[in-house]
Protein backbone atom coordinates (compact mmCIF):
# COMPACT_ATOMS: atom_id res chain seq x y z
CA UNK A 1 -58.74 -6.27 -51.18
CA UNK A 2 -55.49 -4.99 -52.35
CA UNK A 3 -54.96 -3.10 -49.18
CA UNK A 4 -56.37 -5.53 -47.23
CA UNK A 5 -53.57 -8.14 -48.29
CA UNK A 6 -50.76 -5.54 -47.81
CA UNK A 7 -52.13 -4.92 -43.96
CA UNK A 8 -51.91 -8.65 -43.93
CA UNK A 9 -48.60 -8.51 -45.11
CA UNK A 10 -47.02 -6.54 -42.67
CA UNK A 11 -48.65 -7.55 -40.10
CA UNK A 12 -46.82 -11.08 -40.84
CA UNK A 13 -43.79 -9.21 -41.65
CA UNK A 14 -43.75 -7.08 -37.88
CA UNK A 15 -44.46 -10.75 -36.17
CA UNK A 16 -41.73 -12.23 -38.06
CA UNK A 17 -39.23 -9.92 -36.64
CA UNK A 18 -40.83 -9.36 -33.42
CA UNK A 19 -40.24 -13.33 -33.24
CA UNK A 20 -36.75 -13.01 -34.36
CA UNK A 21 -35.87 -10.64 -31.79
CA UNK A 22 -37.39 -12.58 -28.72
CA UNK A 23 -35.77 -15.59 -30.32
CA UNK A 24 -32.25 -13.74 -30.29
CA UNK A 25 -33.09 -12.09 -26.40
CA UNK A 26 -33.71 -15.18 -24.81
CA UNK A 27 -30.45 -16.48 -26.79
CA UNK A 28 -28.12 -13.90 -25.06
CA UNK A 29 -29.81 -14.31 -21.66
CA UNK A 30 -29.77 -17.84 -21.85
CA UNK A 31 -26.18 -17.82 -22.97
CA UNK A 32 -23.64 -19.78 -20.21
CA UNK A 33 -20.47 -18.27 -19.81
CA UNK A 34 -17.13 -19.52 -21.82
CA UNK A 35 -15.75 -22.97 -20.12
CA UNK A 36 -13.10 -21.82 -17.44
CA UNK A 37 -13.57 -18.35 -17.51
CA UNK A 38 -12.71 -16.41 -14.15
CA UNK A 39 -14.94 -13.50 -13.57
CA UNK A 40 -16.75 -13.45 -16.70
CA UNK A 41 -13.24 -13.61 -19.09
CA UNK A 42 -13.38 -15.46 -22.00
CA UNK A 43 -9.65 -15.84 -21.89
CA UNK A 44 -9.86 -17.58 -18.44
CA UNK A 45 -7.06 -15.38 -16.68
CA UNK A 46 -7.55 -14.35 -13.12
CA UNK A 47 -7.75 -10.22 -12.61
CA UNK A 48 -5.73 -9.01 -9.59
CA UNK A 49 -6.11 -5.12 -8.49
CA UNK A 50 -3.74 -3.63 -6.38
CA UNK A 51 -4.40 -0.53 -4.92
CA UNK A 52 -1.50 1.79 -3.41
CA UNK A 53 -2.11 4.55 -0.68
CA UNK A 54 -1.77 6.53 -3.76
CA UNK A 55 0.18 6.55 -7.17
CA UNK A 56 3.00 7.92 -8.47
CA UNK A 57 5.71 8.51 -5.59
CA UNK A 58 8.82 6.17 -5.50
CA UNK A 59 7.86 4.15 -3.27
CA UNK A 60 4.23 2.68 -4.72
CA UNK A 61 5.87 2.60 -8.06
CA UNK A 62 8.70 0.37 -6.97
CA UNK A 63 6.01 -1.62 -5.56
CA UNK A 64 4.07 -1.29 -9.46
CA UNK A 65 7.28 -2.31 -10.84
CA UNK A 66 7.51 -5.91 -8.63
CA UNK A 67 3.52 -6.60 -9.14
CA UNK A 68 3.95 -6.24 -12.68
CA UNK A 69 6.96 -8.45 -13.03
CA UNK A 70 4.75 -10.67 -11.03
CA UNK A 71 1.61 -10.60 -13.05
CA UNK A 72 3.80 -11.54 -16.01
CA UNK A 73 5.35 -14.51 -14.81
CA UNK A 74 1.84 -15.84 -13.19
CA UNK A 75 -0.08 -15.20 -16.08
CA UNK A 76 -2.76 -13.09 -14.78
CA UNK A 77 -4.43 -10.18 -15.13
CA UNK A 78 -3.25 -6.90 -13.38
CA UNK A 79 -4.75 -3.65 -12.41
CA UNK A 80 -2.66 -1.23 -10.42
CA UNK A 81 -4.63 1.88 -9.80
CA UNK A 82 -5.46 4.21 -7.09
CA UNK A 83 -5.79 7.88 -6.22
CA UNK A 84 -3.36 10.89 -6.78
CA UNK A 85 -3.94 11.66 -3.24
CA UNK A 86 -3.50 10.02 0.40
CA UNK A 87 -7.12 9.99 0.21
CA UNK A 88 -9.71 7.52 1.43
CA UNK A 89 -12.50 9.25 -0.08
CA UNK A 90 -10.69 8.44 -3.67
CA UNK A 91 -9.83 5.33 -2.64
CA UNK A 92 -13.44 4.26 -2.42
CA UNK A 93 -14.30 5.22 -5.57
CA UNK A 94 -11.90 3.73 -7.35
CA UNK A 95 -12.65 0.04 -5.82
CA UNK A 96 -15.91 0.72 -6.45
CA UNK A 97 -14.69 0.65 -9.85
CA UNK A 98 -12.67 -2.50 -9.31
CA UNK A 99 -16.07 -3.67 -7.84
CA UNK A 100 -18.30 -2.95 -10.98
CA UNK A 101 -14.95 -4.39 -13.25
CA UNK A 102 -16.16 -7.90 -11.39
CA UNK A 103 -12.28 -8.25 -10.52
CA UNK A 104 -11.14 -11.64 -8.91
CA UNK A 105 -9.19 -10.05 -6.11
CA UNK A 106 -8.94 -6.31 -4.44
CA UNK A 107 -5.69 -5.76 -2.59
CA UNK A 108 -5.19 -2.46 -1.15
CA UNK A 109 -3.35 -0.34 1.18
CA UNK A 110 -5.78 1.72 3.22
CA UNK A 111 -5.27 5.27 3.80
CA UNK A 112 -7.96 5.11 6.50
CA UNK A 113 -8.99 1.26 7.36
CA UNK A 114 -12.26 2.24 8.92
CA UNK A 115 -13.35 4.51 6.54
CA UNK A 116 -12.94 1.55 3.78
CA UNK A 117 -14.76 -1.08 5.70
CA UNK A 118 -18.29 -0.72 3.82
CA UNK A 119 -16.50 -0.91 0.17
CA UNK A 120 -14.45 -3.33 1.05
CA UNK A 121 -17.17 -5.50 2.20
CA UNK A 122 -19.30 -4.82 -0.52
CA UNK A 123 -16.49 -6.52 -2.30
CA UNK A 124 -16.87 -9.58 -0.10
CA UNK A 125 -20.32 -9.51 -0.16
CA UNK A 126 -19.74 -9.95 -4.21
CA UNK A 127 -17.73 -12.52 -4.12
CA UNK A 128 -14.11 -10.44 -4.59
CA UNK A 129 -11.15 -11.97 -2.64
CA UNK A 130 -9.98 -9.03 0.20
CA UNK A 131 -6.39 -8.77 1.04
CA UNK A 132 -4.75 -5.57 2.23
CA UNK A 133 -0.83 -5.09 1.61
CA UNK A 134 1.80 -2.17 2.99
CA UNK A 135 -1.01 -1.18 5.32
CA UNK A 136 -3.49 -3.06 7.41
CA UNK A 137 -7.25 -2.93 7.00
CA UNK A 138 -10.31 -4.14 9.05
CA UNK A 139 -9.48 -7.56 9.45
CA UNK A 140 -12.70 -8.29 9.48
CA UNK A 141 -12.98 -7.91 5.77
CA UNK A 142 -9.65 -8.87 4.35
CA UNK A 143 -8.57 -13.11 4.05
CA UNK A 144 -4.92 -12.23 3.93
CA UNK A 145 -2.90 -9.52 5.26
CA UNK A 146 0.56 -8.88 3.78
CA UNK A 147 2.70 -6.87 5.78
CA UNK A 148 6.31 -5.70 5.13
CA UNK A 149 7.99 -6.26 8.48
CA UNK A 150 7.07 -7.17 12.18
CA UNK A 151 5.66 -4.11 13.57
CA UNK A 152 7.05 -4.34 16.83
CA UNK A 153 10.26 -4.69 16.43
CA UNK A 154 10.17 -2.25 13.38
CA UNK A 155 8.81 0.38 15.73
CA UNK A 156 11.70 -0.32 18.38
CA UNK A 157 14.10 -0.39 16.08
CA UNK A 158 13.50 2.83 14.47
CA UNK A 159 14.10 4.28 18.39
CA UNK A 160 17.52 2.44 18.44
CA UNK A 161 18.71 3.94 15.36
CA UNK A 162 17.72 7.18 16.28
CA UNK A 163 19.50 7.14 19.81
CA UNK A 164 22.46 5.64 18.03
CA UNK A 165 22.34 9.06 15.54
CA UNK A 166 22.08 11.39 18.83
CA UNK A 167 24.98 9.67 20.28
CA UNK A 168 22.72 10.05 23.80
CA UNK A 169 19.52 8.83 25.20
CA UNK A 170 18.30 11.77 26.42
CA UNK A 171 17.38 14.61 24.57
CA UNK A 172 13.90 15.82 22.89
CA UNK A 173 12.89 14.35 19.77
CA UNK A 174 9.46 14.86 17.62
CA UNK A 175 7.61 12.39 15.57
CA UNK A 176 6.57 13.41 11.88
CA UNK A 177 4.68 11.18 9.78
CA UNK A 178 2.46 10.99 6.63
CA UNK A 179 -1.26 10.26 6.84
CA UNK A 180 -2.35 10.12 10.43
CA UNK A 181 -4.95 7.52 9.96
CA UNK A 182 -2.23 5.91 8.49
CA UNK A 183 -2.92 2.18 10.58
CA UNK A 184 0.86 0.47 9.55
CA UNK A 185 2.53 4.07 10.58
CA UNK A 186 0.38 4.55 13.56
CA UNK A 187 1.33 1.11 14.50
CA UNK A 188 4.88 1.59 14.18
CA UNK A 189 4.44 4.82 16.32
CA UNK A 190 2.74 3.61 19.04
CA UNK A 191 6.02 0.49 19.30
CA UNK A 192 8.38 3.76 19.09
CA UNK A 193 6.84 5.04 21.95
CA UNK A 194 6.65 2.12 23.52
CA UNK A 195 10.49 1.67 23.00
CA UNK A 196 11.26 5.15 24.10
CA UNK A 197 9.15 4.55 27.64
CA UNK A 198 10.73 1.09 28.45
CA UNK A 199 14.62 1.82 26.83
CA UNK A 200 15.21 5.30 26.99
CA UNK A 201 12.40 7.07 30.00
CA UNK A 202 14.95 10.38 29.66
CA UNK A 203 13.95 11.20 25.67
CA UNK A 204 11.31 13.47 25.58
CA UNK A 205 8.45 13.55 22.86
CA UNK A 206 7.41 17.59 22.53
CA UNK A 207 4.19 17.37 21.06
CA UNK A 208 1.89 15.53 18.89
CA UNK A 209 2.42 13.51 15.74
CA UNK A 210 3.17 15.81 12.71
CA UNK A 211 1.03 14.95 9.88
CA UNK A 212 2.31 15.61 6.33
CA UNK A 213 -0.23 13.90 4.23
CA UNK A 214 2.53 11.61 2.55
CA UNK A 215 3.54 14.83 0.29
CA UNK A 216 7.74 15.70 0.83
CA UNK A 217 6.91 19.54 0.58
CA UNK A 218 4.26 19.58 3.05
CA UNK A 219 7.39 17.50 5.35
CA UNK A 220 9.99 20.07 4.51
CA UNK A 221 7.52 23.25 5.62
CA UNK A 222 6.21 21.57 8.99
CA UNK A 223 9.97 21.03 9.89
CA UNK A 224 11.33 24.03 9.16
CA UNK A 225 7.99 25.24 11.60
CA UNK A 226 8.97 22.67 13.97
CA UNK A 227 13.34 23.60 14.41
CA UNK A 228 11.90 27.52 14.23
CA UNK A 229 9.75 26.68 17.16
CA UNK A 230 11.95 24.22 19.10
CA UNK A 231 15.51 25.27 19.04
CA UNK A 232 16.95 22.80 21.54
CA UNK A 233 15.16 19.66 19.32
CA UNK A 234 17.84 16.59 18.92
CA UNK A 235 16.09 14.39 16.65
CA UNK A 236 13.33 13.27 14.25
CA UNK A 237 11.89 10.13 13.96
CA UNK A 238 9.99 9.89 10.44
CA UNK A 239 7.17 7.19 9.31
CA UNK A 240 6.16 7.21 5.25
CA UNK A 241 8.52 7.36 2.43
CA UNK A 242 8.58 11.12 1.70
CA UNK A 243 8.55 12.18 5.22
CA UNK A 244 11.94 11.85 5.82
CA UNK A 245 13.25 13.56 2.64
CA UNK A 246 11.28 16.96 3.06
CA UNK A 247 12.28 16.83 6.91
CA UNK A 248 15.86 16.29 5.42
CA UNK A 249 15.61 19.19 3.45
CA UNK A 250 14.48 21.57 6.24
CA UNK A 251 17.70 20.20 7.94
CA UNK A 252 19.87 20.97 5.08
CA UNK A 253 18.64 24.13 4.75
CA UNK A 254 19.46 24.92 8.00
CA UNK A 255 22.75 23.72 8.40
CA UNK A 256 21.71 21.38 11.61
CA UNK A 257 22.82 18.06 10.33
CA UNK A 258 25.55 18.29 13.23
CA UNK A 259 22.67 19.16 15.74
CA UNK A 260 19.64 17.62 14.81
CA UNK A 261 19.50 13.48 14.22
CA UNK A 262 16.80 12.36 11.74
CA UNK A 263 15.84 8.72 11.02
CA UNK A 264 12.95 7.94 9.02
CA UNK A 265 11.36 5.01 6.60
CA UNK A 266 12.70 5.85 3.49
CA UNK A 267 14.52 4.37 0.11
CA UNK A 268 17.78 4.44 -0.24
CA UNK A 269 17.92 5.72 -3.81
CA UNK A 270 15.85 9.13 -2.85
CA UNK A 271 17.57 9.29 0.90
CA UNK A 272 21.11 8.90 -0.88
CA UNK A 273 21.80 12.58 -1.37
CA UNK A 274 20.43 13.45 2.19
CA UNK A 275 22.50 10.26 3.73
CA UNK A 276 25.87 11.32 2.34
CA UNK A 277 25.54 15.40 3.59
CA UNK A 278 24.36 13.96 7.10
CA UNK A 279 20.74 15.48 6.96
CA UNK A 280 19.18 12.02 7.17
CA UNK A 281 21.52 9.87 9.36
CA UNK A 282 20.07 6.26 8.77
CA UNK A 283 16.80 5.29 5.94
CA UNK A 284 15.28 1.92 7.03
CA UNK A 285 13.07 0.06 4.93
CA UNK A 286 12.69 -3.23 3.19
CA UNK A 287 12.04 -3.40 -1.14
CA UNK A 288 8.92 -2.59 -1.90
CA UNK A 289 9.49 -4.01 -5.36
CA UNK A 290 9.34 -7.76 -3.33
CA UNK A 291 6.63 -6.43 -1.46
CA UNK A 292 4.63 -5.81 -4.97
CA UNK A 293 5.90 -9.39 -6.03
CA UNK A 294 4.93 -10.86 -2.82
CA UNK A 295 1.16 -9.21 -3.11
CA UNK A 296 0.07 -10.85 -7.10
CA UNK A 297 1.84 -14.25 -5.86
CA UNK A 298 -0.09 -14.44 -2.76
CA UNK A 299 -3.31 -13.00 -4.64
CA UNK A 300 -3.17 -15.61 -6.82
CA UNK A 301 -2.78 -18.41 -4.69
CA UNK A 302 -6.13 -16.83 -2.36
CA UNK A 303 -7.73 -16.88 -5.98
CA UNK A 304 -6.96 -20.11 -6.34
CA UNK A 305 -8.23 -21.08 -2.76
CA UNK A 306 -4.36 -21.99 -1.40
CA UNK A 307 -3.07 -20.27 1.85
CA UNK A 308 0.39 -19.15 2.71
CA UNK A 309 2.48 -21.28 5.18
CA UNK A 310 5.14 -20.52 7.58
CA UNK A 311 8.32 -20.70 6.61
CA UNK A 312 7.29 -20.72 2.80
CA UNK A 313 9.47 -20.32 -0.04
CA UNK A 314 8.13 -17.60 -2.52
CA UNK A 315 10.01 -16.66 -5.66
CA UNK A 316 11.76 -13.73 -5.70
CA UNK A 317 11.17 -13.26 -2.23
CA UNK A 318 12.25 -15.62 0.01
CA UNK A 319 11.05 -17.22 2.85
CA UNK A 320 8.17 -15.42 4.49
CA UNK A 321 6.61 -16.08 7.83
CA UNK A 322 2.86 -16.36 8.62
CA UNK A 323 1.23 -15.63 12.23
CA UNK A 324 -0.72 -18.19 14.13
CA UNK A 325 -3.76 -16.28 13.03
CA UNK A 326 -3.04 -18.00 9.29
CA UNK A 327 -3.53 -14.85 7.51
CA UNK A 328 -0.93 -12.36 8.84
CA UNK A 329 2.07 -12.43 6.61
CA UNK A 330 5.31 -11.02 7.28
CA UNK A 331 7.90 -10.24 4.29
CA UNK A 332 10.82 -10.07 6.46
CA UNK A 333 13.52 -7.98 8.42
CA UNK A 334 14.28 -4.33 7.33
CA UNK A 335 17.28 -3.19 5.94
CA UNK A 336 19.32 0.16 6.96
CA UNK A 337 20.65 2.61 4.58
CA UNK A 338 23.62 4.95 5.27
CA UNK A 339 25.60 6.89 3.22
CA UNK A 340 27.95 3.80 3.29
CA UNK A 341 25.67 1.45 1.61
CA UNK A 342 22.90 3.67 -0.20
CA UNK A 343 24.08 3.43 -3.39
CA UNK A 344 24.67 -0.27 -4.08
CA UNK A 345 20.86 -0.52 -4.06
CA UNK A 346 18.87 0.05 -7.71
CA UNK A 347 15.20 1.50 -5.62
């Protein structure tokens, strides 16, 4: 009987906590998510990533700097992260991180647009907000598209600075750039050329489009290839931030800064000691910490369900202007930098 009452016991005992833990289960499923909360926060803040070509050169963390100081004033969330490399294979892993983080916005600057269609609209499909920023992606899959300048006439102006270096318009003159799926440098590339066929028909492009995979050493070594091959080369037109600077370098090396114009998309802080020894005639760019600023405001207000407007006012930034397709936004007009005016800029 005695063990018959302690079977009895436990058996109570095992149902009693069996019941408990169904009881606390059906609790935590059942549970509705804090009042206000974006995402899944409890705190209610919205969570922004921005996703550079790749991290850690000048130019993405100037941008860094502006998205922060953006994120700060806004009060919301911000993760800046991408790969080490000009890679869209890394890029799609780490939004699929951003993905699984159940983040309220993705922007990101492609390093190959197609190749980050399928993430990106696995995003959508999730309910993520899908801008791009610095570079264009699938429009298909992005709401907003926040570009730096207006390509065209970026494209055709590079030409003009160029031709203004050489002192002529005729001459031969090779294109080096960074990634070559690159979309906003291919785009400014094809306008160069465009410029070059309609403005100046006697320049002559020798060969094709120089990649460097956005890495200043890989710049300097394909130019020092590409004077040793081409002796009678006048100028160099550069697209991505650290092209320029390693072509610049092969130049210097050389001693051809009297023979060889170079104009490229660079900042003026890095180009300065290039600009004042006449490697690298004229940088042209815009501030990419704006452009960082520009990105959180903008994510925000998609967030939020608010569009930009032409001709709007943004903090920090100024007015920007938006195409008639509603989502295309322009920062603004680039800015030159010569060895005149380099150094009374702080990026």
């Amino acid at each position: 009987m005695k063990k018959m009452n302690k079977m009895l016991s436990v058996s109570v005992s095992v149902l009693l906590a069996l019941g408990l833990m169904t009881g606390c289960a059906v609790q935590k499923n059942t549970a509705a998510p804090a009042d206000g909360a974006a995402g899944g926060k409890s705190d209610g803040k919205l969570t922004i990533a921005v996703v550079p070509k790749l991290v850690g050169i000048p130019y993405f963390n100037a941008s860094e700097k502006g998205a922060k100081q953006a994120a700060d004033k806004l009060g919301v969330e911000l993760i800046y992260t991408g790969p080490t490399q000009a890679d869209a294979a890394q890029q799609v892993k780490v939004i699929e991180d951003l993905i699984s983080k159940k983040v309220d916005v993705i922007a990101v600057a492609p390093n190959d647009a197609a190749a980050l269609t399928p993430v990106l609209k696995k995003a959508k499909d999730q309910g993520i907000k899908v801008m791009d920023w610095d570079t264009p992606a699938d429009p298909s899959v992005v709401e907003l598209s926040v570009h730096q300048i207006d390509d065209e006439v970026y494209g055709r102006h590079m030409v003009d600075l160029l031709v203004q270096a050489m002192g002529t318009d005729s001459g031969k003159v090779a294109i080096v750039t960074g990634g070559l799926s690159a979309q906003n440098l291919n785009t400014w590339i094809d306008w160069s050329k465009k410029q070059i066929a309609e403005k100046y028909p006697n320049l002559q492009i020798i060969g094709d489009k120089i990649g460097t995979d956005e890495k200043q050493q890989v710049a300097y070594q394909k130019t020092l290839d590409l004077l040793k091959a081409n002796p009678d080369l006048n100028g160099i037109l550069a697209y991505s931030t650290v092209a320029p600077l390693g072509a610049a370098q092969a130049i210097q090396e050389k001693g051809l800064q009297d023979k060889v114009s170079l104009v490229g998309v660079a900042l003026p802080k890095d180009s300065k000691p290039f600009l004042e020894d006449g490697s690298l005639d004229t940088a042209t760019l815009w501030d990419p910490v704006k452009l960082g600023y520009l990105t959180v405001t903008l994510a925000k207000d998609l967030a939020e369900g608010k569009k930009p407007t032409d001709g709007q006012e943004v903090e920090n930034v100024g007015k920007i202007e938006v195409k008639a397709d509603g989502k295309t936004v322009i920062m603004g007009p680039p800015s030159d930098f010569t060895k005149e005016n380099a150094g009374n800029y702080d990026f």
